[in-house]
Protein backbone atom coordinates (compact mmCIF):
# COMPACT_ATOMS: atom_id res chain seq x y z
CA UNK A 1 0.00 0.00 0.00
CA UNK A 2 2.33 2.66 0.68
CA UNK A 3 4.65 1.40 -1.79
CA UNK A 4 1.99 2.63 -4.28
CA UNK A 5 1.59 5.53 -2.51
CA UNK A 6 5.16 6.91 -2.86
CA UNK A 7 5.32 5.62 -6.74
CA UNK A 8 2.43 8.06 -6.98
CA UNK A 9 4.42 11.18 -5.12
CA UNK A 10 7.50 9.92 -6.46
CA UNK A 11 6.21 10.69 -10.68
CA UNK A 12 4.81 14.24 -9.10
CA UNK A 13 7.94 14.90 -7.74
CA UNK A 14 10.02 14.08 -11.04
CA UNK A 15 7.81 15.90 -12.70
CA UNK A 16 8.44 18.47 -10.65
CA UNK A 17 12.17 18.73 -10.62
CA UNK A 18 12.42 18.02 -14.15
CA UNK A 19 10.50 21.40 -15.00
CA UNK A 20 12.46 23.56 -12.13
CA UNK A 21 16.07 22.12 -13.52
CA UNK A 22 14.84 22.80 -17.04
CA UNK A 23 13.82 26.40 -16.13
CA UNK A 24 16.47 26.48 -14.06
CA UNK A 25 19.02 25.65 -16.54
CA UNK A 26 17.43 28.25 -19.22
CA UNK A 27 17.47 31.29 -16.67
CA UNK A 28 21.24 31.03 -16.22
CA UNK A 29 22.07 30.35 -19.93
CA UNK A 30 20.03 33.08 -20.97
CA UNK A 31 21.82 35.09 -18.40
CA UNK A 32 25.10 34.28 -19.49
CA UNK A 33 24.37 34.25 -23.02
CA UNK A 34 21.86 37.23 -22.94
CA UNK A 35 19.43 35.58 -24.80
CA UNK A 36 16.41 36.49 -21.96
CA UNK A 37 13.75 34.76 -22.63
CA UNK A 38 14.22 32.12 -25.59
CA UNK A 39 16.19 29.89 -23.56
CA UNK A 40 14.13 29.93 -20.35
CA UNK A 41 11.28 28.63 -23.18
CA UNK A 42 13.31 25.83 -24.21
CA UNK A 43 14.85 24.97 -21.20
CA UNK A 44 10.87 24.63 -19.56
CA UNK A 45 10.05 22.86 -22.76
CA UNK A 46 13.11 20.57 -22.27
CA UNK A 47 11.69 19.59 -18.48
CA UNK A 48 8.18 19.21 -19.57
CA UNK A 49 9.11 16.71 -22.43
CA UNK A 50 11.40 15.19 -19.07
CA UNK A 51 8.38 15.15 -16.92
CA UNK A 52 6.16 13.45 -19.85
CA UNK A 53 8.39 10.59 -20.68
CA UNK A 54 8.89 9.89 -16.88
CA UNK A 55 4.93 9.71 -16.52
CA UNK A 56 4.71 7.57 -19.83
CA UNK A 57 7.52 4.98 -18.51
CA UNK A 58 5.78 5.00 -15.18
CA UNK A 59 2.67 4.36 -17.22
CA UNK A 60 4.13 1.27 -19.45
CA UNK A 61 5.44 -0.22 -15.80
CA UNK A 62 2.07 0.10 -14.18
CA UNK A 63 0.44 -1.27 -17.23
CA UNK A 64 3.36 -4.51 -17.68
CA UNK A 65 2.27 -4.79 -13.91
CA UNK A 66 -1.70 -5.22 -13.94
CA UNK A 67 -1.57 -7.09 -17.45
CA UNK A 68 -3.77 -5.85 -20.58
CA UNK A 69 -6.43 -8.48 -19.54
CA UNK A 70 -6.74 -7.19 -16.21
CA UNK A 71 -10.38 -5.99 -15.38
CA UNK A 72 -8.91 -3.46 -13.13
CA UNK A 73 -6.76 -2.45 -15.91
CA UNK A 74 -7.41 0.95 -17.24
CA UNK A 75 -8.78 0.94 -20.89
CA UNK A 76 -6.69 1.15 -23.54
CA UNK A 77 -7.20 3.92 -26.86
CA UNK A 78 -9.18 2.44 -29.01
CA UNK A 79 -6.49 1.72 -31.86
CA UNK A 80 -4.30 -0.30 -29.64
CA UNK A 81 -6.80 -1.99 -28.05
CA UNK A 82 -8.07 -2.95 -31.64
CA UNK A 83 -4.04 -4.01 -32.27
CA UNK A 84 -4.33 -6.03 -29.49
CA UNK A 85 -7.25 -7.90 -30.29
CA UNK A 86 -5.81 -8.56 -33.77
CA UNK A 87 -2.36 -9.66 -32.45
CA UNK A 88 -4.59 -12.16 -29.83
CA UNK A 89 -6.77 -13.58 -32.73
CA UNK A 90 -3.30 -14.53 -34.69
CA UNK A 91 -1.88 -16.35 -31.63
CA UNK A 92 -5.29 -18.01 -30.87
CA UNK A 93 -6.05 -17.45 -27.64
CA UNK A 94 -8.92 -14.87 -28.56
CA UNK A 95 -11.94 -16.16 -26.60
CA UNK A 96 -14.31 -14.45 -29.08
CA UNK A 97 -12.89 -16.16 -32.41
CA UNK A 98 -14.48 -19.53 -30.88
CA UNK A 99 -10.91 -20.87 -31.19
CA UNK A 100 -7.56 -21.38 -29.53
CA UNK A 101 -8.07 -23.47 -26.09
């Protein structure tokens, strides 16, 4: 239980620091390189794309965790939940196809 509980702070937190470092990192390069504000732009857009793929890999691990046929399982988009029917239906273990075991 609180396992889960600090996997949940933990992604805010890295979502966090990833936008401050980013920001961070842009402020003093556009000091130094008086370039006020393009690189405090990139530098935040830098730490959000940071703060996205953390959330996405903390997304696939959840997701590897529970299993796709998990009820509890959040739904997937509809095209790769179509993909994954079609990929189940070719290995035959597609309940619905009335074969496999």
């Amino acid at each position: 239980m609180w396992s889960d509980a600090l996997r949940h702070v933990a992604i805010g937190w890295e979502i966090v620091v990833a936008l401050a470092l980013g920001y961070g990192l842009g402020w003093w390069l556009d000091r130094l390189l008086h370039t006020s504000p393009w690189l405090k732009i990139v530098g935040t857009l830098l730490g959000l794309a940071a703060g996205v793929k953390a959330l996405v890999r903390v997304a696939r691990q959840y997701r590897a965790e529970v299993g796709p046929d998990d009820p509890d399982a959040p739904p997937l988009p509809p095209l790769r939940q179509r993909r994954h029917r079609r990929h189940r239906r070719r290995s035959g273990d597609d309940p619905s196809s009335g074969e496999g075991a």
